[in-house]
C-alpha atoms as a PDB file:
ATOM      1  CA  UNK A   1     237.704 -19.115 246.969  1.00  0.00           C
ATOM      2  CA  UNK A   2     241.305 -20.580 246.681  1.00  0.00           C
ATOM      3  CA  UNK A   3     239.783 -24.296 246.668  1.00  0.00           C
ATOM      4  CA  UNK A   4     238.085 -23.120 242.818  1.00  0.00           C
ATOM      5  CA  UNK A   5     241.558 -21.787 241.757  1.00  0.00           C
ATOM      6  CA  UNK A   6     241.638 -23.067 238.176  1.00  0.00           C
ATOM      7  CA  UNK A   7     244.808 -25.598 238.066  1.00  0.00           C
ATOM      8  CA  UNK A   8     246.683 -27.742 235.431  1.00  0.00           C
ATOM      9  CA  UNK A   9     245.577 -31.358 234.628  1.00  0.00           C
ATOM     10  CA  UNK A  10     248.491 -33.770 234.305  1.00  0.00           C
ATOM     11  CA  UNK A  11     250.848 -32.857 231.528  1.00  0.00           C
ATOM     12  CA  UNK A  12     252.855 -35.983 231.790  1.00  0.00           C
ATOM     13  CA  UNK A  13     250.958 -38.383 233.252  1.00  0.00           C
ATOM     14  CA  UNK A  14     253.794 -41.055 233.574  1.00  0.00           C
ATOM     15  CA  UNK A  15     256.335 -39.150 235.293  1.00  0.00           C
ATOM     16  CA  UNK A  16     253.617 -38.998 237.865  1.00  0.00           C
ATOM     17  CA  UNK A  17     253.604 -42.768 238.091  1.00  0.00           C
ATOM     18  CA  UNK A  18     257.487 -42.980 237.882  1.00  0.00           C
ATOM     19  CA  UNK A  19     257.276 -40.346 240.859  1.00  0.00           C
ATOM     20  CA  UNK A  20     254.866 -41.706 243.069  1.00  0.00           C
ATOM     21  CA  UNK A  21     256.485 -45.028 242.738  1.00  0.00           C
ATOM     22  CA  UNK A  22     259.787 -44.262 243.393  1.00  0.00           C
ATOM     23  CA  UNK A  23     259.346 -41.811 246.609  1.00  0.00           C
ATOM     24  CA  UNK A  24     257.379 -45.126 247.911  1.00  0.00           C
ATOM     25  CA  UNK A  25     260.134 -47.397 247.070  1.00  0.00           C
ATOM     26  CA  UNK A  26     262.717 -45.529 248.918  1.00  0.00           C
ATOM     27  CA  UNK A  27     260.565 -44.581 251.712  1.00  0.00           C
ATOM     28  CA  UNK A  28     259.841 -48.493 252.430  1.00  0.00           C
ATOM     29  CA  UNK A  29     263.511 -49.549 251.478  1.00  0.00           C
ATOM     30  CA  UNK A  30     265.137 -46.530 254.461  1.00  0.00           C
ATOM     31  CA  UNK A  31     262.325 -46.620 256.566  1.00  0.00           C
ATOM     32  CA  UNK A  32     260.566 -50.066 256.797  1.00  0.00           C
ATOM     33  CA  UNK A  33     257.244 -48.619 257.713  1.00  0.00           C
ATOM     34  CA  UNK A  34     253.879 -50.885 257.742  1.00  0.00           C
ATOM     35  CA  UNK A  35     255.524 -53.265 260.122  1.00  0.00           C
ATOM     36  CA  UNK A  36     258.128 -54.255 257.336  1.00  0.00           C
ATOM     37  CA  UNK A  37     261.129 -54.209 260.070  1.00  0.00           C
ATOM     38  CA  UNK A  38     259.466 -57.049 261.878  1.00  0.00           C
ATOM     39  CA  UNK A  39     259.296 -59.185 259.149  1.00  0.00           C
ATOM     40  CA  UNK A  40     262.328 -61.460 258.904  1.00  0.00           C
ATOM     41  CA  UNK A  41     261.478 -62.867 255.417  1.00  0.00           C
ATOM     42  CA  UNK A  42     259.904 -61.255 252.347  1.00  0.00           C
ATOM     43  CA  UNK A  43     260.961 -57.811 253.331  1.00  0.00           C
ATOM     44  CA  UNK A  44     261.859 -56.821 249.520  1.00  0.00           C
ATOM     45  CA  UNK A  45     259.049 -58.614 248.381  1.00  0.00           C
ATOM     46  CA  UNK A  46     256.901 -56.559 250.322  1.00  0.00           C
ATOM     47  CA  UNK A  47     258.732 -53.543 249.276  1.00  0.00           C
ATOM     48  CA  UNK A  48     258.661 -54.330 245.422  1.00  0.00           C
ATOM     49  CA  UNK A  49     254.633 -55.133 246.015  1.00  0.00           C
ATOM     50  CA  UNK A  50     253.686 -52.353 247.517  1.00  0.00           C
ATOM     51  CA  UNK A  51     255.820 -50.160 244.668  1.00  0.00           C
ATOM     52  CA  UNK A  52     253.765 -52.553 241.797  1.00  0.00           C
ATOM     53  CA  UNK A  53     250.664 -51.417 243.706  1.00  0.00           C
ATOM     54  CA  UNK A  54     251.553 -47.711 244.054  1.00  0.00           C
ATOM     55  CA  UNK A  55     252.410 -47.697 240.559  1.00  0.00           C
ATOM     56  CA  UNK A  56     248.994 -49.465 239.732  1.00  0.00           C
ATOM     57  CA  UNK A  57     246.896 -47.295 241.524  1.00  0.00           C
ATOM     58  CA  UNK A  58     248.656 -43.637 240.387  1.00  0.00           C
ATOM     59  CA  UNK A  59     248.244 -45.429 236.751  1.00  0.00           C
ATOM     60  CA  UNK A  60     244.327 -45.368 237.591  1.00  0.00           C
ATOM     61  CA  UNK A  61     243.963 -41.753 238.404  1.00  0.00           C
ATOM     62  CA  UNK A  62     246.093 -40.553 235.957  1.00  0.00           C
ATOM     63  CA  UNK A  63     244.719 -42.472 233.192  1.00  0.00           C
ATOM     64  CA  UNK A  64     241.893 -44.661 233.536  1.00  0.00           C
ATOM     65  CA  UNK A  65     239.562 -42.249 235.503  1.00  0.00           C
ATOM     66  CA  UNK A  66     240.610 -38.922 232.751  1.00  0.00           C
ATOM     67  CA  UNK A  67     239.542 -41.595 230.229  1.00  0.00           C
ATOM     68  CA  UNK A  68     236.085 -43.009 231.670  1.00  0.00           C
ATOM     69  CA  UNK A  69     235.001 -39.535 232.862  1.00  0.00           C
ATOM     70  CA  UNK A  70     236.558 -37.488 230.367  1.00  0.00           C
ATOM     71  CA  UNK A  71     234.303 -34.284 231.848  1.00  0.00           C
ATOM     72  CA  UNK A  72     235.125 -34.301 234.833  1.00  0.00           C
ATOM     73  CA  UNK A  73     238.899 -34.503 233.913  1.00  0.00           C
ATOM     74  CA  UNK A  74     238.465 -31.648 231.778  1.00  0.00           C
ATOM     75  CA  UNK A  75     241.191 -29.285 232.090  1.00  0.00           C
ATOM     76  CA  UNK A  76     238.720 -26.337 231.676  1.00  0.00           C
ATOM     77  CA  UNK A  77     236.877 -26.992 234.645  1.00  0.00           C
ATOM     78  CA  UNK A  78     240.166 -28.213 236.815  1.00  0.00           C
ATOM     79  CA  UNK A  79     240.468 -26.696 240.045  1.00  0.00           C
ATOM     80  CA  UNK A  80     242.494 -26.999 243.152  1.00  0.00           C
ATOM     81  CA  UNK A  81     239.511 -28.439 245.138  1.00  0.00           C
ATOM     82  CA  UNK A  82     238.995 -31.280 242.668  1.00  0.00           C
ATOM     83  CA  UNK A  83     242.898 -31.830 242.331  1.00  0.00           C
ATOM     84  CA  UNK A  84     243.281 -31.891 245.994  1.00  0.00           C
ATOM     85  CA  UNK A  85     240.222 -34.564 246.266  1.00  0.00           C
ATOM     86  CA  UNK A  86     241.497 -36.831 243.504  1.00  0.00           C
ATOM     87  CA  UNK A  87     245.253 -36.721 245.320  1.00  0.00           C
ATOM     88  CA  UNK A  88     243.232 -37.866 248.950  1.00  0.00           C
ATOM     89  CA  UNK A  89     241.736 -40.404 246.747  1.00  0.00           C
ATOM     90  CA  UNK A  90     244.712 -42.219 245.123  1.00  0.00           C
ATOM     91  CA  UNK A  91     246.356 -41.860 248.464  1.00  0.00           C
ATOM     92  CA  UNK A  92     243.435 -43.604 250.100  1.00  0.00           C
ATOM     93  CA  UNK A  93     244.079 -46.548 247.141  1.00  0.00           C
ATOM     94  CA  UNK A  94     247.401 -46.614 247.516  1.00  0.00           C
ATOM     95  CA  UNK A  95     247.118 -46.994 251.173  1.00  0.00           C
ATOM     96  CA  UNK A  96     244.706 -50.024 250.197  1.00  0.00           C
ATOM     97  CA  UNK A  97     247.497 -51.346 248.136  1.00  0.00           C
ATOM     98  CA  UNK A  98     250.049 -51.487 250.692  1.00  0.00           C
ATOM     99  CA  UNK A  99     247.875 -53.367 253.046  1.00  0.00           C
ATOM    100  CA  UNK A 100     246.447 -55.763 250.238  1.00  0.00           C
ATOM    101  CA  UNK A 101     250.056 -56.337 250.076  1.00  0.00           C
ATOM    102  CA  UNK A 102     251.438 -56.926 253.206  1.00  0.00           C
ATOM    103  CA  UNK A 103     248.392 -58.713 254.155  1.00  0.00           C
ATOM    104  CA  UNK A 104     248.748 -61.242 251.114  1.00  0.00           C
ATOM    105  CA  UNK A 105     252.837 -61.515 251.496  1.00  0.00           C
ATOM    106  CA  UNK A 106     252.389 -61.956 255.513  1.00  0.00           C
ATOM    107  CA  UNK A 107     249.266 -63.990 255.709  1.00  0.00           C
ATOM    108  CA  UNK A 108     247.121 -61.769 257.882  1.00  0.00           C
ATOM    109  CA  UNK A 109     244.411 -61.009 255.564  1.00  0.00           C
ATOM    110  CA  UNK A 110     241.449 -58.317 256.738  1.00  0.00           C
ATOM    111  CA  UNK A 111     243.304 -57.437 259.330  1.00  0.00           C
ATOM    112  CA  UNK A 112     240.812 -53.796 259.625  1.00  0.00           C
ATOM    113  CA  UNK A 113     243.598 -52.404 262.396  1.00  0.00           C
ATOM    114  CA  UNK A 114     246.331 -52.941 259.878  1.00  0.00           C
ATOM    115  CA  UNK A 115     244.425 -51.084 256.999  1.00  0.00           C
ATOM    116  CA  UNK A 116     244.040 -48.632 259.295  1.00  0.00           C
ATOM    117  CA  UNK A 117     247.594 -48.191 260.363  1.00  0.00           C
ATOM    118  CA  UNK A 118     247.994 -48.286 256.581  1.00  0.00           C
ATOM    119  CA  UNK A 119     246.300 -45.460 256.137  1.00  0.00           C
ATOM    120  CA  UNK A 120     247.251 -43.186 258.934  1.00  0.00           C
ATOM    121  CA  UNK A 121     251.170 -44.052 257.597  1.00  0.00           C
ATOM    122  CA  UNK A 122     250.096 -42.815 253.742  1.00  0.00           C
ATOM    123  CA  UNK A 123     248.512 -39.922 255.033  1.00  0.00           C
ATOM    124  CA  UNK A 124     251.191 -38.684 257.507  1.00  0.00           C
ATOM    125  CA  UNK A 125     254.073 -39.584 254.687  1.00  0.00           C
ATOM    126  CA  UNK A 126     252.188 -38.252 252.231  1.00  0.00           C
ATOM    127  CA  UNK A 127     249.270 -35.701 252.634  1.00  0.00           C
ATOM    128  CA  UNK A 128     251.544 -32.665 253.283  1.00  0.00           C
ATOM    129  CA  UNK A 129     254.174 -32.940 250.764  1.00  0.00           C
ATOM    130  CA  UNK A 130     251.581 -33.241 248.540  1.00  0.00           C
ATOM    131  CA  UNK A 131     249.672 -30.119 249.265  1.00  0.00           C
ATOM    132  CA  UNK A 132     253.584 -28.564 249.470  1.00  0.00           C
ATOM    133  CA  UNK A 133     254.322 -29.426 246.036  1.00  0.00           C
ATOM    134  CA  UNK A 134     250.723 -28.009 245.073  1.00  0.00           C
ATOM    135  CA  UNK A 135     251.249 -24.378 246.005  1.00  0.00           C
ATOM    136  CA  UNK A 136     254.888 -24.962 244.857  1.00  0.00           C
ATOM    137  CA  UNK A 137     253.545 -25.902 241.098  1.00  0.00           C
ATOM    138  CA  UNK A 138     250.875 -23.696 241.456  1.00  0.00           C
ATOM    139  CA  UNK A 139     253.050 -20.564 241.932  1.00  0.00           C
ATOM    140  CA  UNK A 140     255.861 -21.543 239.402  1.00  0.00           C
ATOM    141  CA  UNK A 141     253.540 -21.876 236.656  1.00  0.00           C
ATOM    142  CA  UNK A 142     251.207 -18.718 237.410  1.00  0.00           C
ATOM    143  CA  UNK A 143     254.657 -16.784 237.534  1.00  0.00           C
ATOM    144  CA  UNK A 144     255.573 -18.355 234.278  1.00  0.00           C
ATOM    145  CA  UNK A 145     252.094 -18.088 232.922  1.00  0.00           C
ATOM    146  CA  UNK A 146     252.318 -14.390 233.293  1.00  0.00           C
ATOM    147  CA  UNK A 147     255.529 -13.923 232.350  1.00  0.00           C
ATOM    148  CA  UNK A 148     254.173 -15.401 228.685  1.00  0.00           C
ATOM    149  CA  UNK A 149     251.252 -13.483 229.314  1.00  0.00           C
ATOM    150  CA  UNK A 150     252.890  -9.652 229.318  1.00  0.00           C
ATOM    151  CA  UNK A 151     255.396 -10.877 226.744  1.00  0.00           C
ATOM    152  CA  UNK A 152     252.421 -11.807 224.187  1.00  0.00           C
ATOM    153  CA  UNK A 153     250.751  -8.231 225.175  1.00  0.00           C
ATOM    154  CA  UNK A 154     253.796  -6.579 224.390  1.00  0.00           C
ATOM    155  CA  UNK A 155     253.945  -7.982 220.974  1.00  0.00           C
ATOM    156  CA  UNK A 156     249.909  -7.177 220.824  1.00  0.00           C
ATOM    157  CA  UNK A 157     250.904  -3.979 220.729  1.00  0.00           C
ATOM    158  CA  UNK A 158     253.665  -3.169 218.709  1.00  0.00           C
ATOM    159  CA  UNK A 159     251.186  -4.845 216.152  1.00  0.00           C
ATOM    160  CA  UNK A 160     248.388  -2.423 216.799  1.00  0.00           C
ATOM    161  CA  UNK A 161     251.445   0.387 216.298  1.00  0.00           C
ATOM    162  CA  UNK A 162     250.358   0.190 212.902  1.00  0.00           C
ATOM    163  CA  UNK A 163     247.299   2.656 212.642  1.00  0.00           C
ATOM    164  CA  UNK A 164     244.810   0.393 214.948  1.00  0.00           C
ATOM    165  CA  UNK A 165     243.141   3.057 217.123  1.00  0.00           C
ATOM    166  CA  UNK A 166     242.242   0.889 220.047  1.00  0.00           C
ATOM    167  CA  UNK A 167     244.473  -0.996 222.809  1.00  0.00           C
ATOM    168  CA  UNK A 168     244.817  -4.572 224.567  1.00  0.00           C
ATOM    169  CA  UNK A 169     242.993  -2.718 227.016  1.00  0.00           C
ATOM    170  CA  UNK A 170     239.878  -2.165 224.864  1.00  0.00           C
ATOM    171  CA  UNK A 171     238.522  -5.464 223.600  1.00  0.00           C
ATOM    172  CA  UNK A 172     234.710  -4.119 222.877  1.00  0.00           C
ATOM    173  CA  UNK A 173     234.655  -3.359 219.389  1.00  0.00           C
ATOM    174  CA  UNK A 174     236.183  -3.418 215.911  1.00  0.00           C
ATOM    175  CA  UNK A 175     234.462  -0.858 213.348  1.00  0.00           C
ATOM    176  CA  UNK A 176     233.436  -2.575 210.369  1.00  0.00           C
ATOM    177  CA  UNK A 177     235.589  -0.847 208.262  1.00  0.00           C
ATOM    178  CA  UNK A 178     238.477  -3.070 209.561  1.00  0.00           C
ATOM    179  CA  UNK A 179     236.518  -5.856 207.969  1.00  0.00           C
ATOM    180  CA  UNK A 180     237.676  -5.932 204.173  1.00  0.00           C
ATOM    181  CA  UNK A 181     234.148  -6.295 202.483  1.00  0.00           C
ATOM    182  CA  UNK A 182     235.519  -7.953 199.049  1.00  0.00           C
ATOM    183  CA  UNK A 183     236.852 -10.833 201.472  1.00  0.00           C
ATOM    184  CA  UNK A 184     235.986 -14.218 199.841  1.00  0.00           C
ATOM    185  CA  UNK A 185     233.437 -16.256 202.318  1.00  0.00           C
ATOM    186  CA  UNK A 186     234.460 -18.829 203.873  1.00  0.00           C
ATOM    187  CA  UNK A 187     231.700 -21.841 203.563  1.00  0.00           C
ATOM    188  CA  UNK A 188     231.976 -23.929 206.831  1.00  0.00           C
ATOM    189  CA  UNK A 189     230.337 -27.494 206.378  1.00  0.00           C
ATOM    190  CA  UNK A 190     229.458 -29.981 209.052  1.00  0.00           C
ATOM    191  CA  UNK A 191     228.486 -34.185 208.487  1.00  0.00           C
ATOM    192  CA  UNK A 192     224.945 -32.861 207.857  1.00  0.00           C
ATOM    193  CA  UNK A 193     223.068 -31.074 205.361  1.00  0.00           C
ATOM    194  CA  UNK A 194     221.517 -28.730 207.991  1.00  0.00           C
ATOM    195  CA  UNK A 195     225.284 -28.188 209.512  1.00  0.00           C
ATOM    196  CA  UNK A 196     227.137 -25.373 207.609  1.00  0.00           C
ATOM    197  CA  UNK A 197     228.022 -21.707 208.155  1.00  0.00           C
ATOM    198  CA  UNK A 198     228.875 -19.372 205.392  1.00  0.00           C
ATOM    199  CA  UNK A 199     231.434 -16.272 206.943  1.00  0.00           C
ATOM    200  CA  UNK A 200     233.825 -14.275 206.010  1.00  0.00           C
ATOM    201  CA  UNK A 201     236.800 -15.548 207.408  1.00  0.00           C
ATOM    202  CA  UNK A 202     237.673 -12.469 209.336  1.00  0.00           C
ATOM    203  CA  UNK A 203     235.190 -12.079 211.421  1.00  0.00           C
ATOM    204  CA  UNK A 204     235.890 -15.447 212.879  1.00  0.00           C
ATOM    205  CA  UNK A 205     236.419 -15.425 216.545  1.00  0.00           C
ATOM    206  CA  UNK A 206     237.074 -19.061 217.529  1.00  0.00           C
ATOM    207  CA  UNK A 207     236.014 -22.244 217.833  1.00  0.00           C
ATOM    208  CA  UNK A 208     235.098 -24.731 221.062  1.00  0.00           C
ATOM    209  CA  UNK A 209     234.660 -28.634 220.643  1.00  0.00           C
ATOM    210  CA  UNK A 210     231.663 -29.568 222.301  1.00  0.00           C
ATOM    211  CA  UNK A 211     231.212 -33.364 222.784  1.00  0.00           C
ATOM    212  CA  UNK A 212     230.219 -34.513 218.761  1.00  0.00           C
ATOM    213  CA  UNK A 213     229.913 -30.548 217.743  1.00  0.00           C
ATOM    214  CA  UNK A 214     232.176 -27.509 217.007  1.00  0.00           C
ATOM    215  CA  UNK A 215     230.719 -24.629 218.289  1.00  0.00           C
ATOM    216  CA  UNK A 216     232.163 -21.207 216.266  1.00  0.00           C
ATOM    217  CA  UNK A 217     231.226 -17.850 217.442  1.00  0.00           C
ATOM    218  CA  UNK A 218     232.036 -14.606 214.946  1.00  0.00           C
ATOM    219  CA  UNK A 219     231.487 -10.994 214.938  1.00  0.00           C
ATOM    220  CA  UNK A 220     228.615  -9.422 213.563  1.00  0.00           C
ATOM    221  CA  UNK A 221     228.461  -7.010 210.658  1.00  0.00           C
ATOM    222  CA  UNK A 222     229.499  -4.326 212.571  1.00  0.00           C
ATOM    223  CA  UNK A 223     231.803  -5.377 214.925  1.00  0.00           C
ATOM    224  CA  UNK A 224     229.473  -4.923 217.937  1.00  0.00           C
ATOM    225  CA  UNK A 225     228.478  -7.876 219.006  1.00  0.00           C
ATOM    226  CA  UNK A 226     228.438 -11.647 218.472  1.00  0.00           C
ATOM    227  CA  UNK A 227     226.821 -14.450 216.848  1.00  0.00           C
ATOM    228  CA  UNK A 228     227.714 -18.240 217.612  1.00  0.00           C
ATOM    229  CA  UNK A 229     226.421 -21.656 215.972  1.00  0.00           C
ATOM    230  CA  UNK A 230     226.858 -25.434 216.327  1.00  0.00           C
ATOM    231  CA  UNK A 231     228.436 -27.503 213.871  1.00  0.00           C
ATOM    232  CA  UNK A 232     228.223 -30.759 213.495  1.00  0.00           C
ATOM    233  CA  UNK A 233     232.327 -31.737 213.033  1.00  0.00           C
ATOM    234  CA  UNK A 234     235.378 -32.573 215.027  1.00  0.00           C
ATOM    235  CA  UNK A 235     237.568 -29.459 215.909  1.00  0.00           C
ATOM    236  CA  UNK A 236     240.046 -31.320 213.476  1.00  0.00           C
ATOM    237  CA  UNK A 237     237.942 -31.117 210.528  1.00  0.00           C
ATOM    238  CA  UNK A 238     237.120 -27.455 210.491  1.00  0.00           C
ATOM    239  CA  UNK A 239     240.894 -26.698 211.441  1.00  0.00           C
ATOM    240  CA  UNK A 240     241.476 -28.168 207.700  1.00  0.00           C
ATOM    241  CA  UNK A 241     238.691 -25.772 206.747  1.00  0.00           C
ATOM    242  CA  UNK A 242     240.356 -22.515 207.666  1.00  0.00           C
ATOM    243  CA  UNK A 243     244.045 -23.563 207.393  1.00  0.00           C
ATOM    244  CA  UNK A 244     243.984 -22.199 204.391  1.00  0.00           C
ATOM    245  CA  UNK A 245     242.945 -18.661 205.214  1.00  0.00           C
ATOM    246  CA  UNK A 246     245.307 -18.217 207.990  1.00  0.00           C
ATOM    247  CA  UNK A 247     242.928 -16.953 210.299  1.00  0.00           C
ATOM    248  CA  UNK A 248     242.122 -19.862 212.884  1.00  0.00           C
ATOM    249  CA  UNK A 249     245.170 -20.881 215.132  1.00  0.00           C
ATOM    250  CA  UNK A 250     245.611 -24.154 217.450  1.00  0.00           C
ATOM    251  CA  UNK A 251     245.700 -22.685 221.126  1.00  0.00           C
ATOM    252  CA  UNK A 252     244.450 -25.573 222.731  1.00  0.00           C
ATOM    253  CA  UNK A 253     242.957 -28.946 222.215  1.00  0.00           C
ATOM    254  CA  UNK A 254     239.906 -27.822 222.531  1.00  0.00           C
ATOM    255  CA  UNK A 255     239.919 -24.963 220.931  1.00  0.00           C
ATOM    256  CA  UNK A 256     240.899 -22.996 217.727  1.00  0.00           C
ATOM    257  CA  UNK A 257     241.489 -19.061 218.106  1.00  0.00           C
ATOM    258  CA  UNK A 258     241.164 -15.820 215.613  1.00  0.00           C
ATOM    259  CA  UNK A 259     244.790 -14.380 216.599  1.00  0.00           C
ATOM    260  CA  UNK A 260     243.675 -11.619 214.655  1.00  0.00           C
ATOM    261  CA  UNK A 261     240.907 -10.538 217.032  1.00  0.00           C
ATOM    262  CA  UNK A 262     243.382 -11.066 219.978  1.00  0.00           C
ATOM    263  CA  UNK A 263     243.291  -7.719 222.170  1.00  0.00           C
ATOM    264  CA  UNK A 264     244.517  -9.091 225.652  1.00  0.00           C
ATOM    265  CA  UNK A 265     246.171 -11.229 227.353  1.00  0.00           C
ATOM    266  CA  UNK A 266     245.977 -12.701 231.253  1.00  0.00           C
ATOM    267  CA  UNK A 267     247.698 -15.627 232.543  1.00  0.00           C
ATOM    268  CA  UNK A 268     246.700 -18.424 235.293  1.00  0.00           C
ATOM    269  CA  UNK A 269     248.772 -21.405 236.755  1.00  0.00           C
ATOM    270  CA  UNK A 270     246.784 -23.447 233.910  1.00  0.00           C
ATOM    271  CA  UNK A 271     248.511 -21.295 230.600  1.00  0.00           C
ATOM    272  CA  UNK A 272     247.715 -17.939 228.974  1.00  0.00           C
ATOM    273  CA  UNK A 273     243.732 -16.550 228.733  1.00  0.00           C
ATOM    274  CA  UNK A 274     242.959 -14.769 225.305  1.00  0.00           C
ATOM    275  CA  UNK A 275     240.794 -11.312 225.303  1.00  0.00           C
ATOM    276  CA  UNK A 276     239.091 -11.349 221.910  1.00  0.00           C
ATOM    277  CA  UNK A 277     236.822  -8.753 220.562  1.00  0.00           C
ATOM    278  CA  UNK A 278     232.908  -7.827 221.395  1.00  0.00           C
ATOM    279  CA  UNK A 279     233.371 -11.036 223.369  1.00  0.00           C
ATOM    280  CA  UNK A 280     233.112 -11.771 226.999  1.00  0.00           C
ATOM    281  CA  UNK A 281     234.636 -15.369 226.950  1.00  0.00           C
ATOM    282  CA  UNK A 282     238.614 -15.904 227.279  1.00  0.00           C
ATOM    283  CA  UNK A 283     239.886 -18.375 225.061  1.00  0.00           C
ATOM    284  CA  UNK A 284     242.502 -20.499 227.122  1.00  0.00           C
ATOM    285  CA  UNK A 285     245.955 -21.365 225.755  1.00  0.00           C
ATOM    286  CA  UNK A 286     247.094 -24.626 227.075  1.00  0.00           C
ATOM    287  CA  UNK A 287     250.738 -24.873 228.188  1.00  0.00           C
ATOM    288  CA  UNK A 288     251.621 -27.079 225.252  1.00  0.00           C
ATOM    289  CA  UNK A 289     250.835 -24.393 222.303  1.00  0.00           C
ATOM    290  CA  UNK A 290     251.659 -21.207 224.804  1.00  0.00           C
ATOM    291  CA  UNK A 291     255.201 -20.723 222.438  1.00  0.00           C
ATOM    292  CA  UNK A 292     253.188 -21.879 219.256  1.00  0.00           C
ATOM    293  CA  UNK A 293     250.521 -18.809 219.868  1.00  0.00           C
ATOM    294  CA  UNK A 294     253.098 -16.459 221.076  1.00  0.00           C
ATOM    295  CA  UNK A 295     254.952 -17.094 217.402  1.00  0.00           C
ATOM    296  CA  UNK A 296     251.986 -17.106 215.534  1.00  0.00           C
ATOM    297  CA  UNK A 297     250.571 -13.671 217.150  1.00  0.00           C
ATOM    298  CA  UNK A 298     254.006 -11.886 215.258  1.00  0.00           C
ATOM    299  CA  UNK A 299     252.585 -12.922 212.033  1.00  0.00           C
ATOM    300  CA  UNK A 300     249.399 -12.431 212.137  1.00  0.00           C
ATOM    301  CA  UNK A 301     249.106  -8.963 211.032  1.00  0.00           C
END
C-alpha cells in the first residue's frame, strides 16, 4: 500500500522552518488572506505574528515531537502515511496560530467561525502543495537512491572478480573456508559482567542499537546461518571495539555494517538497503553515509 511507502525523516530540520515560514510570509504580505485586507491598522503586525507562529509551530514537529517520541520519529519505521498525518497536523497548528493571532492583534478572541475560516484557508493554501512536493521528493530521491544503489553493486562485483564463486544475486551462504580460522577473536564487552561476546571478527554481520543495548548478529561456523545477541553498550562504544579490525562500517546512526559480507544492494526514497549473507534483514544506509559506504565498499577487500 503506497500510504506504508517507507520515506525520509527530516534531514534538515531548519530549512523546513525557514520554508514554511517564509511561503506564509509572502502569501499573507501578496494576498492578505484571514481578513487581513480589512484591517486598516496592524496589518504587518498581523503578518509578522502569524510568520512567528508558523515558525513556532513547524519548530514543534520538526523538533520537539522527534525528541519526546523518539520511536515514533524513527526513520526506520517512517512512512508516507505517518508523514502525510504529521504534515495535516502542523497545518492544523499552524492554522491555530494564525487565528490565535489575528484574534489577539484584532480583539475578537474565540471567534469559532474565524478559526474555522482559518482553517479552511491553511488547508486550501496548503494541503496540495504539500502532498505535490511529497511525490516530487519522493521520486527524486528513490531515483537517486537507486542510482547509488546499482553503482555500489557494480563495485560489489568487480570485488567478487577476484575468485569469489557466488554473486550480489546470491546472498545465502559463505563456505567456511572463506573464514580464515587463525583469525584473532575479537572479545566484545558490554557495562556488565554477563554482557560480552567473543567472535572472530569476520564473521561479524552488523550491529542495531536497540534503546540501552547493541544488538550484533554474526554468521555461524559454517556460513549457513545466523546467530544474534544483546549487548549491553551504546552503538558508539562497540564501534571503538572493532575500529580496529576494519570490519564494522558506520552506515547509519543506528547501525554498524560488515561491508565485507555485503552481497546486494536495493535502494528506496529513504537511502540504499544492504543484502548481507545467510541473513534475511537489509541493513539500511541513511542518506548521510550513502558516499561514506560506497567508498568504504572499494576497500574492503
Amino acid at each position: 500500500m503506497w500510504l506504508h511507502t517507507p520515506y525520509p525523516t527530516l534531514f534538515r530540520p531548519w530549512k523546513a522552518v525557514l520554508l514554511s515560514s517564509l511561503i506564509i510570509f509572502f502569501i499573507l504580505a501578496l494576498f492578505r488572506p484571514f481578513g487581513i485586507a480589512q484591517v486598516e491598522q496592524k496589518q504587518w503586525t498581523i503578518i509578522w505574528g502569524c510568520t512567528a507562529a508558523t515558525a513556532l509551530s513547524t519548530s514543534l514537529f520538526a523538533y520537539l515531537l522527534p525528541f519526546l517520541f523518539p520511536k515514533w520519529h524513527d526513520e526506520r519505521h517512517w512512512t508516507i502515511g505517518r508523514h502525510i498525518l504529521q504534515q495535516c497536523c502542523m497545518l492544523l497548528s499552524i492554522a491555530v496560530g494564525v487565528w490565535g493571532v489575528n484574534s489577539w492583534t484584532v480583539g475578537f478572541l474565540l471567534d469559532w467561525n474565524f478559526l474555522w475560516h482559518c482553517v479552511v484557508w491553511v488547508m486550501v493554501l496548503a494541503l496540495f502543495p504539500t502532498v505535490f512536493f511529497l511525490f516530487l521528493n519522493q521520486n527524486l530521491l528513490l531515483k537517486r537512491n537507486l542510482k547509488d544503489a546499482m553503482a555500489m553493486n557494480e563495485l560489489l562485483l568487480k570485488r567478487l572478480e577476484g575468485g569469489v564463486a557466488e554473486s550480489p544475486a546470491q546472498p545465502e551462504r559463505v563456505a567456511s573456508a572463506d573464514f580464515p580460522s587463525a583469525q584473532p577473536l575479537l572479545n566484545l564487552s558490554g557495562d556488565t559482567r554477563d554482557s560480552q561476546l567473543i567472535v572472530q571478527p569476520c564473521r561479524l554481520l552488523y550491529a542495531e542499537s536497540c534503546a540501552n543495548y547493541v544488538k550484533v548478529v554474526w554468521l555461524t561456523e559454517h556460513g549457513e546461518a545466523t546467530q544474534s545477541r544483546l549487548l549491553r553498550l551504546t552503538l558508539k562504544q562497540l564501534e571503538e571495539q572493532t575500529v580496529p579490525q576494519g570490519y564494522l562500517f558506520r552506515c547509519h546512526r543506528a547501525y554498524l555494517v560488515n561491508l565485507h559480507q555485503v552481497r546486494q544492494v536495493s535502494g528506496n526514497s529513504q537511502g540504499c538497503l544492504l543484502r548481507l549473507t545467510a541473513c534475511s534483514e537489509p541493513v539500511p544506509v541513511s542518506r548521510s553515509y550513502v558516499k561514506v559506504v560506497k567508498a568504504a565498499i572499494v576497500t574492503s577487500d
